[in-house]
N, C-alpha and C. Protein backbone atom coordinates (compact mmCIF):
# COMPACT_ATOMS: atom_id res chain seq x y z
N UNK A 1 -4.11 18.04 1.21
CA UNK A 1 -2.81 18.58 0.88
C UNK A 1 -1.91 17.43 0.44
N UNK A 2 -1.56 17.16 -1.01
CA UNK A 2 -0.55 16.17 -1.40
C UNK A 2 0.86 16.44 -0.83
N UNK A 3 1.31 15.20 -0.57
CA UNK A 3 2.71 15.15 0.27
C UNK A 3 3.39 15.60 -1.32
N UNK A 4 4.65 16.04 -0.02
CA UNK A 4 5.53 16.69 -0.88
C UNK A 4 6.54 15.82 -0.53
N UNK A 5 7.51 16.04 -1.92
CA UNK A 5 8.97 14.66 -1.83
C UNK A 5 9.93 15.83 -2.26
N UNK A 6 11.17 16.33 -1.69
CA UNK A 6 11.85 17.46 -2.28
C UNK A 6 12.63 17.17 -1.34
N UNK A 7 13.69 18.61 -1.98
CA UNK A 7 14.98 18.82 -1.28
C UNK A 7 14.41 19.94 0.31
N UNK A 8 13.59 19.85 0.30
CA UNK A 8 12.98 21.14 1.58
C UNK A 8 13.10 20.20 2.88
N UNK A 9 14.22 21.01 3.66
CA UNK A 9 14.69 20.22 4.62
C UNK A 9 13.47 19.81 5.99
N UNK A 10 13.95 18.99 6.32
CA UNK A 10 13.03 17.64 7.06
C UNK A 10 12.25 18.59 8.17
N UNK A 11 13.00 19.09 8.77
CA UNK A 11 12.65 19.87 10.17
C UNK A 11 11.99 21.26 10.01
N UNK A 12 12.20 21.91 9.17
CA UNK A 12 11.33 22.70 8.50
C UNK A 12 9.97 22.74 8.00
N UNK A 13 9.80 21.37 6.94
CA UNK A 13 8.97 21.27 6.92
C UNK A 13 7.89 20.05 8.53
N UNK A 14 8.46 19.82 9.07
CA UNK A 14 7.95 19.44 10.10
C UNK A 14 7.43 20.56 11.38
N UNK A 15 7.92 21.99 11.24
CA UNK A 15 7.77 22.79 11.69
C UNK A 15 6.68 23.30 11.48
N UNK A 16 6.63 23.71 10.21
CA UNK A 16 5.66 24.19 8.91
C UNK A 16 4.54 23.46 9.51
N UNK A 17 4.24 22.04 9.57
CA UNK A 17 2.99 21.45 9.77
C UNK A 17 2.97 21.51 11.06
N UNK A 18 3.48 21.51 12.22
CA UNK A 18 3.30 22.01 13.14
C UNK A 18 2.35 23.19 13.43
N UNK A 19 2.63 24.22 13.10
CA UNK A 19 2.41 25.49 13.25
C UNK A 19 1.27 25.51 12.10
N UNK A 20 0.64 24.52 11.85
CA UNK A 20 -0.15 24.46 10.80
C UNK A 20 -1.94 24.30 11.51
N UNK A 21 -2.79 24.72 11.62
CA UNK A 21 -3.75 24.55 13.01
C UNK A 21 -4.71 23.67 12.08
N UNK A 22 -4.63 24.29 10.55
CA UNK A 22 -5.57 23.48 10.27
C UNK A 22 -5.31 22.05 9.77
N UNK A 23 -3.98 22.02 9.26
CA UNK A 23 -3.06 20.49 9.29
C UNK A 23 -3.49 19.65 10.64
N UNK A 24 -3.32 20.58 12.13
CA UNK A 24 -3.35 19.64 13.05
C UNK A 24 -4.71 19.44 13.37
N UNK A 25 -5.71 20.16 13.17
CA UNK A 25 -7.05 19.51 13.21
C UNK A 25 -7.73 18.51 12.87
N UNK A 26 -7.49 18.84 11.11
CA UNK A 26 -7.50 17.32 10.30
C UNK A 26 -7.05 16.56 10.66
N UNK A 27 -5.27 16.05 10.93
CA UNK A 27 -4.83 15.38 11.43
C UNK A 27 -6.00 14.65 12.80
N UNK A 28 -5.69 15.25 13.86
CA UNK A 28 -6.82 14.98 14.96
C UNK A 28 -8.37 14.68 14.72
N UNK A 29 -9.05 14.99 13.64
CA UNK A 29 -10.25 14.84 13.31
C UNK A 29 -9.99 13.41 12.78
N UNK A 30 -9.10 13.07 11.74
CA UNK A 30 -9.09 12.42 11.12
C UNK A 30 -8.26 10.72 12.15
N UNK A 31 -8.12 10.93 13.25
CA UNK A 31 -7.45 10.03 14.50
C UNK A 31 -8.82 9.91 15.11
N UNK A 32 -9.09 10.60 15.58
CA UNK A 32 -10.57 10.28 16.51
C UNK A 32 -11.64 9.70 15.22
N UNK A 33 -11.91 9.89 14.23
CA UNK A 33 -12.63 9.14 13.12
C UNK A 33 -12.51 7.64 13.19
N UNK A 34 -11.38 7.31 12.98
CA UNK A 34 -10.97 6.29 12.37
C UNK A 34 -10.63 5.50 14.03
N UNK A 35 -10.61 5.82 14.99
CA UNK A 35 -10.33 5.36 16.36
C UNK A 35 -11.85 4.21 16.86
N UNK A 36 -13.09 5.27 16.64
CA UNK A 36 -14.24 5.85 16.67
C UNK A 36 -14.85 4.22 15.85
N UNK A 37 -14.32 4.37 14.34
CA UNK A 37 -14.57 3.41 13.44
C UNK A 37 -14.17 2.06 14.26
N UNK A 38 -13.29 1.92 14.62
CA UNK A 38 -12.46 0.11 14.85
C UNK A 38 -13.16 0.10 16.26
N UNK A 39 -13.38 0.68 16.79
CA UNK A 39 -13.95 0.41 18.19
C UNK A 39 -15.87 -0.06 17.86
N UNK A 40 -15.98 0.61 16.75
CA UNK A 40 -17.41 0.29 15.79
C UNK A 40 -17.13 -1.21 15.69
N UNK A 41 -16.50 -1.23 14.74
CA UNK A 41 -16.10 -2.91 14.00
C UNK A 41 -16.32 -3.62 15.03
N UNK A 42 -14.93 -3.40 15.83
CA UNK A 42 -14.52 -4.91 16.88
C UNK A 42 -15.86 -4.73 17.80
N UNK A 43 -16.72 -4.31 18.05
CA UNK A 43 -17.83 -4.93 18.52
C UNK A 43 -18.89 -5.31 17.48
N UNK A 44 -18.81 -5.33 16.33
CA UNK A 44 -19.80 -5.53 15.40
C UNK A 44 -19.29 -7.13 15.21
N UNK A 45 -17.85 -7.20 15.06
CA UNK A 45 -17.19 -8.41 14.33
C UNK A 45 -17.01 -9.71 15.51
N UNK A 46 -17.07 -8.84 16.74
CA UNK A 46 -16.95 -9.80 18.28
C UNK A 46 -15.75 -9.98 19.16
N UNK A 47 -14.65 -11.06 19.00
CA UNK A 47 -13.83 -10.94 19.59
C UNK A 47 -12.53 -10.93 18.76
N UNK A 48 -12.72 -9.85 19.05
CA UNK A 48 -11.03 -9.04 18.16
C UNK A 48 -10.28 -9.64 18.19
N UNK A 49 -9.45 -10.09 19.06
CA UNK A 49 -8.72 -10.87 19.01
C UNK A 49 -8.68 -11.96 18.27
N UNK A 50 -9.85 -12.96 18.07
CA UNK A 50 -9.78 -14.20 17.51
C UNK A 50 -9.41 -14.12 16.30
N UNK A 51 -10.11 -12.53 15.71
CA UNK A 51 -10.06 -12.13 13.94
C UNK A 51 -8.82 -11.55 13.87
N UNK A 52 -8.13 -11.00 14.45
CA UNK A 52 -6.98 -10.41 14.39
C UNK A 52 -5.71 -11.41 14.69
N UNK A 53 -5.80 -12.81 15.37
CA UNK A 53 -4.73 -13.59 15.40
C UNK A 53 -5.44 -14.85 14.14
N UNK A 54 -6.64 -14.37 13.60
CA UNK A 54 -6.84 -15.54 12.23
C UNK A 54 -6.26 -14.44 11.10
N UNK A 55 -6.11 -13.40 10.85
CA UNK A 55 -5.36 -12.54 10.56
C UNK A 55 -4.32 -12.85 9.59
N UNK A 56 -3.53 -13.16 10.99
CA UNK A 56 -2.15 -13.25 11.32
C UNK A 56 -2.40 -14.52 10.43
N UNK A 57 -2.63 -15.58 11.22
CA UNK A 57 -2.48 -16.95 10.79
C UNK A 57 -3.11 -17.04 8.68
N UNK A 58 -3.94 -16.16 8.26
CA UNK A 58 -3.44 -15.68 7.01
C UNK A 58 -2.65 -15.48 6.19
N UNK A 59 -2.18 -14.22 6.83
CA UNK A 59 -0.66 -13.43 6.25
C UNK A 59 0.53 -14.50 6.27
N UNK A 60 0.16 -15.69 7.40
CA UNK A 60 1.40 -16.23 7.40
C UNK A 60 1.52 -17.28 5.83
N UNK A 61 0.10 -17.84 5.90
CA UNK A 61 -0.35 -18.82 4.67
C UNK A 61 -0.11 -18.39 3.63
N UNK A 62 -0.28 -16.85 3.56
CA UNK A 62 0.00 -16.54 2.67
C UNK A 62 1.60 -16.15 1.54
N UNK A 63 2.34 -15.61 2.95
CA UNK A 63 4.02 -15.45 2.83
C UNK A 63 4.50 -16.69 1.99
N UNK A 64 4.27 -17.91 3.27
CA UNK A 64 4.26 -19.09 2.71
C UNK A 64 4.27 -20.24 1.78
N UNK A 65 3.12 -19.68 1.08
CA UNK A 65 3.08 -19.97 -0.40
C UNK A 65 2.90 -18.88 -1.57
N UNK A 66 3.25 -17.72 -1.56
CA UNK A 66 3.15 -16.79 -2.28
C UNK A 66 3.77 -17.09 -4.18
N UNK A 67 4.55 -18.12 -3.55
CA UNK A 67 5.31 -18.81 -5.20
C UNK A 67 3.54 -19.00 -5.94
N UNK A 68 3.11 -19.65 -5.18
CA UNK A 68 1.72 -20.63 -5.47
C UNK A 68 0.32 -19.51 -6.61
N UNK A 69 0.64 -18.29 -5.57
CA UNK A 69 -0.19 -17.01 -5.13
C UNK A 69 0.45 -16.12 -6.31
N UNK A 70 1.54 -16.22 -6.34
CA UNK A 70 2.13 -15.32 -7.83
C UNK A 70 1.59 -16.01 -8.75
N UNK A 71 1.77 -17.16 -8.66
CA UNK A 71 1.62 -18.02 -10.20
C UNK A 71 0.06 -17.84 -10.78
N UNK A 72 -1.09 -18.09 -9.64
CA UNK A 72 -2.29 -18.02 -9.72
C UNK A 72 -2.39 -16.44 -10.54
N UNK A 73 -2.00 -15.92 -10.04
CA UNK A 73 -2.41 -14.14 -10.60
C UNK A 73 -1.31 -13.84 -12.04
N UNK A 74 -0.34 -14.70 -12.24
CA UNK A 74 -0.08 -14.34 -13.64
C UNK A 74 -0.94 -15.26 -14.49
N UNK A 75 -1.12 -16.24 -14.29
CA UNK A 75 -2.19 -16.79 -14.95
C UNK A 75 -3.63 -16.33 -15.25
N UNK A 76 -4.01 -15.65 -14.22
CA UNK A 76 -5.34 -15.30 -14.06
C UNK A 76 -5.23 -13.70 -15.29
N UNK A 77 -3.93 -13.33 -14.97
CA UNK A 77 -4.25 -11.66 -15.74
C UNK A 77 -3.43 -12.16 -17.52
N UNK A 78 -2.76 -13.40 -17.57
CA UNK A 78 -2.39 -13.72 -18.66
C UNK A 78 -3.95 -14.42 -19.40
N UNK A 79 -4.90 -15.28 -19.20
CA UNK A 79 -5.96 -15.52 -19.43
C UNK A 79 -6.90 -14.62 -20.00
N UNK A 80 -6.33 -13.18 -19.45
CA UNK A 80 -7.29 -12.18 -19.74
C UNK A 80 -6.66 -10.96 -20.31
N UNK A 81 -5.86 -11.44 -21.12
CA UNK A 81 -5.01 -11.00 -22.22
C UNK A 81 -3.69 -9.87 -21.70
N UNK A 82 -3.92 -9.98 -20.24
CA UNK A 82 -2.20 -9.22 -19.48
C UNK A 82 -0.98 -9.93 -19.73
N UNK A 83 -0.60 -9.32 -18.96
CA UNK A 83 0.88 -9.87 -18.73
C UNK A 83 1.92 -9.42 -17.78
N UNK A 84 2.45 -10.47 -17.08
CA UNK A 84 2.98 -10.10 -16.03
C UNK A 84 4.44 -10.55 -16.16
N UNK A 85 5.46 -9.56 -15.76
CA UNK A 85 6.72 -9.23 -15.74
C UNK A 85 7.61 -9.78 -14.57
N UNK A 86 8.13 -11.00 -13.67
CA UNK A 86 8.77 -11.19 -12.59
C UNK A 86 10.46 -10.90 -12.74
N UNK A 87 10.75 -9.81 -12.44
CA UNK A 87 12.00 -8.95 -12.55
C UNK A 87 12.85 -9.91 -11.20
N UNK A 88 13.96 -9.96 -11.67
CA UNK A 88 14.90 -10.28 -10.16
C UNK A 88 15.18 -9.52 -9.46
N UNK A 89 15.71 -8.39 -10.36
CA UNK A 89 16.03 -7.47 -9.35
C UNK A 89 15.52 -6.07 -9.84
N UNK A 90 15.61 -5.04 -8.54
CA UNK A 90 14.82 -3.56 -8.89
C UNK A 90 15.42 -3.25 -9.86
N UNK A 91 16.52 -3.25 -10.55
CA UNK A 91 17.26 -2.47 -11.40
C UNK A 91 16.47 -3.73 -12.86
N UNK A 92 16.31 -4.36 -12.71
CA UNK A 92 15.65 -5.17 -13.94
C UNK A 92 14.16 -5.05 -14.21
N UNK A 93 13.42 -4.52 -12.97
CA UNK A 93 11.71 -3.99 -12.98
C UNK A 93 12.12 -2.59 -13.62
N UNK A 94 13.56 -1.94 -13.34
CA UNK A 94 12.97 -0.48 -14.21
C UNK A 94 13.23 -0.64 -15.28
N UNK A 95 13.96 -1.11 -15.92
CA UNK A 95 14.38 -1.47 -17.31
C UNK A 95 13.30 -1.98 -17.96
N UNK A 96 12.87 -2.98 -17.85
CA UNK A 96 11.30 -3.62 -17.93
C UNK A 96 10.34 -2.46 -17.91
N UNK A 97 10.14 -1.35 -17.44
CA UNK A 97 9.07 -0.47 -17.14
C UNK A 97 9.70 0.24 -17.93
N UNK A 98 11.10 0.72 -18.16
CA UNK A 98 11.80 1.83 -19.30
C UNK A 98 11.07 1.34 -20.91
N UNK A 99 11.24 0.07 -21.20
CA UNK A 99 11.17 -0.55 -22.37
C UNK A 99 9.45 -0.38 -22.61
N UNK A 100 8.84 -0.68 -21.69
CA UNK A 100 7.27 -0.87 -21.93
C UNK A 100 6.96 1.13 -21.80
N UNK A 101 7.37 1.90 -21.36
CA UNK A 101 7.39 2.97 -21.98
C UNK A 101 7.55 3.53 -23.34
N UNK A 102 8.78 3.18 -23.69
CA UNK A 102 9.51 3.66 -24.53
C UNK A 102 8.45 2.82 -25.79
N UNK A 103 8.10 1.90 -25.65
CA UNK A 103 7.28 1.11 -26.79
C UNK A 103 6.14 1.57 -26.64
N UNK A 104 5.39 1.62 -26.13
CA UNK A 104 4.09 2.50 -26.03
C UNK A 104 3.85 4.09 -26.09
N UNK A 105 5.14 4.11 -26.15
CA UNK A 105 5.20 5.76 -27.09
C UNK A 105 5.36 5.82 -28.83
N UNK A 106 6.20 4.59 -28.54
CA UNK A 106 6.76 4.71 -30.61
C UNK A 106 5.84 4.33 -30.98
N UNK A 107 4.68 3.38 -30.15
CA UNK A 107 3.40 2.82 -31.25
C UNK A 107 2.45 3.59 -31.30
């Protein structure tokens, strides 16, 4: 069932899926699956923890130098005939995305 984005008020539709048996099954099928799965892994992978705080210590390397990490990937998709757009601000990524519309329609 694709989510819905609308004016249909919050609690309503939270009701709606409530009272929904086969929403809450899936839901629940789909929790015990995926519960089921990581309890698979972290004994396949060993001690969870160690992989889950090298993880971390990742994400941080990565935050970190992400200047480094942008640059690598406009290069990499400019090499291969892309091109990549670094907007300042949201209102300058849509304009940027208005224009690359609007041109790929007139051509």
């Amino acid at each position: 069932m694709p989510m819905k984005i609308g004016t249909e008020d919050f609690h309503h539709r939270v009701e709606s899926g409530i009272n929904n048996a086969f929403m809450r099954g899936a839901v629940s099928s789909a929790q015990d699956h995926l519960s089921s799965r990581k309890l698979i892994a972290a004994k396949e992978l060993g001690n969870w923890e160690e992989w889950r705080s090298h993880g971390e210590e990742i994400r941080q390397h990565v935050l970190e130098n992400l200047d480094f990490y942008l640059y690598q990937l406009s290069e990499n998709v400019a090499n291969r005939g892309g091109h990549v757009y670094f907007a300042k601000t949201a209102a300058d990524a849509n304009q940027y995305i208005r224009e690359v519309v609007e041109k790929k329609q007139a051509g």
